[in-house]
Protein backbone atom coordinates (compact mmCIF):
# COMPACT_ATOMS: atom_id res chain seq x y z
CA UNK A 1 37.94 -20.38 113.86
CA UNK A 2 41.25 -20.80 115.84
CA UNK A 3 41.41 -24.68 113.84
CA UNK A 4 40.83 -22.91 110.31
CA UNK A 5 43.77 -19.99 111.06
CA UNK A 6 45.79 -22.98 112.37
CA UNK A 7 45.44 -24.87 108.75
CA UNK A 8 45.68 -21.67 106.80
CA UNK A 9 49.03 -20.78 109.02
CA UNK A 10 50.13 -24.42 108.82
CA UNK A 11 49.57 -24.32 104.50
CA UNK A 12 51.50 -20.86 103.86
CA UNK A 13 53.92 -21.89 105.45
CA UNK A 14 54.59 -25.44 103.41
CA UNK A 15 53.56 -23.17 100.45
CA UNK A 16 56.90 -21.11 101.43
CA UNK A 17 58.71 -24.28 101.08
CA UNK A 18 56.97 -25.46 97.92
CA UNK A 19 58.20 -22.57 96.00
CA UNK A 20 61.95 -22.99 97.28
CA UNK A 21 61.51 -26.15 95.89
CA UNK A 22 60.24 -25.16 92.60
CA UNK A 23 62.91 -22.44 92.51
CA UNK A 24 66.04 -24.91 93.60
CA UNK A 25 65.48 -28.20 92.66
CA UNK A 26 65.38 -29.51 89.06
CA UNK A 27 63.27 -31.09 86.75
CA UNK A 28 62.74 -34.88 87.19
CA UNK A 29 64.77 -36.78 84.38
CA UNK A 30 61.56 -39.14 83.87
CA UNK A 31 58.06 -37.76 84.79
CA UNK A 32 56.90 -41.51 84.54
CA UNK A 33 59.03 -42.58 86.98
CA UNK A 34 57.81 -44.98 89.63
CA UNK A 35 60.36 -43.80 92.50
CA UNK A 36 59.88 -40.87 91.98
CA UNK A 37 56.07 -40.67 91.66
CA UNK A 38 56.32 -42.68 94.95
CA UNK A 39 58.55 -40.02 96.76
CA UNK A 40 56.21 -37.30 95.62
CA UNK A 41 53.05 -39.01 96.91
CA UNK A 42 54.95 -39.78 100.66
CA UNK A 43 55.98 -36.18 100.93
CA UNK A 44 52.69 -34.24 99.48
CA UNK A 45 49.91 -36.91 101.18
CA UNK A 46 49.40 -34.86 104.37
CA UNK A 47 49.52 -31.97 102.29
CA UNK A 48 46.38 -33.09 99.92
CA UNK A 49 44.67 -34.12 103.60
CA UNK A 50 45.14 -30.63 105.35
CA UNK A 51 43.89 -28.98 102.13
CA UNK A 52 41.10 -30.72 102.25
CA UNK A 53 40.33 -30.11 105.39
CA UNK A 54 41.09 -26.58 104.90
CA UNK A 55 38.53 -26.42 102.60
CA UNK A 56 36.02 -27.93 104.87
CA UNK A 57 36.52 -26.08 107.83
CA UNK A 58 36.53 -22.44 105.04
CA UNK A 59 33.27 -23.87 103.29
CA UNK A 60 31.67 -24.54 107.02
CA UNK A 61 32.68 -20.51 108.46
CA UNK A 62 31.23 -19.00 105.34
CA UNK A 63 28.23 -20.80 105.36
CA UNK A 64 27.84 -19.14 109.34
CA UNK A 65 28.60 -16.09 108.11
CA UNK A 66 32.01 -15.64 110.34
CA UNK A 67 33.91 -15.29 107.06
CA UNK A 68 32.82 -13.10 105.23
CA UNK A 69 35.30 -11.81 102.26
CA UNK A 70 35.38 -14.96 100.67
CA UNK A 71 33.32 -16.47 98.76
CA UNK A 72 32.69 -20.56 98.05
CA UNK A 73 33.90 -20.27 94.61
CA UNK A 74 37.22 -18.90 95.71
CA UNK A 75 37.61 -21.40 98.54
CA UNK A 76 37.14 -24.13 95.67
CA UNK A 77 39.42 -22.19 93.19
CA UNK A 78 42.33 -21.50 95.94
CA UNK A 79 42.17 -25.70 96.76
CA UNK A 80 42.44 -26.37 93.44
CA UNK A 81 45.39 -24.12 92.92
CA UNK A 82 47.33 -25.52 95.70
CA UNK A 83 46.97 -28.79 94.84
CA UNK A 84 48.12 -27.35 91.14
CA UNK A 85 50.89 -25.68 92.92
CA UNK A 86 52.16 -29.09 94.79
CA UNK A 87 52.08 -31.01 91.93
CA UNK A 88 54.04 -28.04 89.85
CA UNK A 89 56.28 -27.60 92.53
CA UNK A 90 57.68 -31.55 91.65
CA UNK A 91 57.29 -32.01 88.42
CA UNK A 92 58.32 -28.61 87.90
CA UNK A 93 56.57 -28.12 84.53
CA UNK A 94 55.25 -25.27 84.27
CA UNK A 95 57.31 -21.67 83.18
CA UNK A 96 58.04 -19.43 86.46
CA UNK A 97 55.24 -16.82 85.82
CA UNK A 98 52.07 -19.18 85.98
CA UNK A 99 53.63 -20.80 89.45
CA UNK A 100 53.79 -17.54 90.71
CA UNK A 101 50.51 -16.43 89.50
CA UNK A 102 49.07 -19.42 91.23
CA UNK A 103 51.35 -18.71 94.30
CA UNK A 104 50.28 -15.11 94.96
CA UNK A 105 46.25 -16.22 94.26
CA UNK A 106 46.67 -18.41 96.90
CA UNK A 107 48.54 -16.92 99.02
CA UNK A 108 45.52 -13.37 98.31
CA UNK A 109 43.18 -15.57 99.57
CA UNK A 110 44.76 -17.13 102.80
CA UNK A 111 45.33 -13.55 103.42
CA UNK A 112 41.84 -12.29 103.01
CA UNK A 113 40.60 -15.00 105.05
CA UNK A 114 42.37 -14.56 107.59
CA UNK A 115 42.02 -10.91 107.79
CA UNK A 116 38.28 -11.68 108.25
């Protein structure tokens, strides 16, 4: 359990930083740009890793009952969102309400697990 609060601790807070991002940087001049693609991947790889293994070590805690008020689909939902919210947070191309929509559902259920 302490490895899975660890991860969820370790993602809020680069979530934090992902929306400063979003909210202070600007759009890319070229999405299909090679440097920049190649920045993006270098800064967000260890990012894609820890979610993934945040998703493991959620998935394994539910299935022994430890976590309890949160449920596999959510765990698969919340991945996909912050992987959503990485790429967003670069590419910035998507309108402020849906990145914080997918912020706060994220953020609801690092919360709830971690309330558990």
């Amino acid at each position: 359990m302490k490895k899975f609060l660890d991860i969820t601790s370790q993602l809020k807070s680069e979530l934090e930083k992902l929306k400063q991002r979003y909210l202070t940087e600007e759009k890319p001049e070229n999405k299909r740009d090679p440097d920049f693609f190649a920045m993006a991947k270098a800064e967000t790889s260890h990012l894609f890793q820890l979610i993934d293994t945040w998703e493991e070590e959620a998935n394994d805690l539910i299935q022994k009952r430890v976590i309890t008020s949160v449920h596999p689909q959510q765990v698969i939902s919340t991945k996909e969102n912050m992987e959503l919210l990485l790429m967003h947070s670069y590419y910035i191309d998507v309108n402020k309400k849906r990145y914080m929509e997918l912020f706060q559902s994220v953020f609801y259920v690092f919360d709830l697990a971690v309330r558990n």
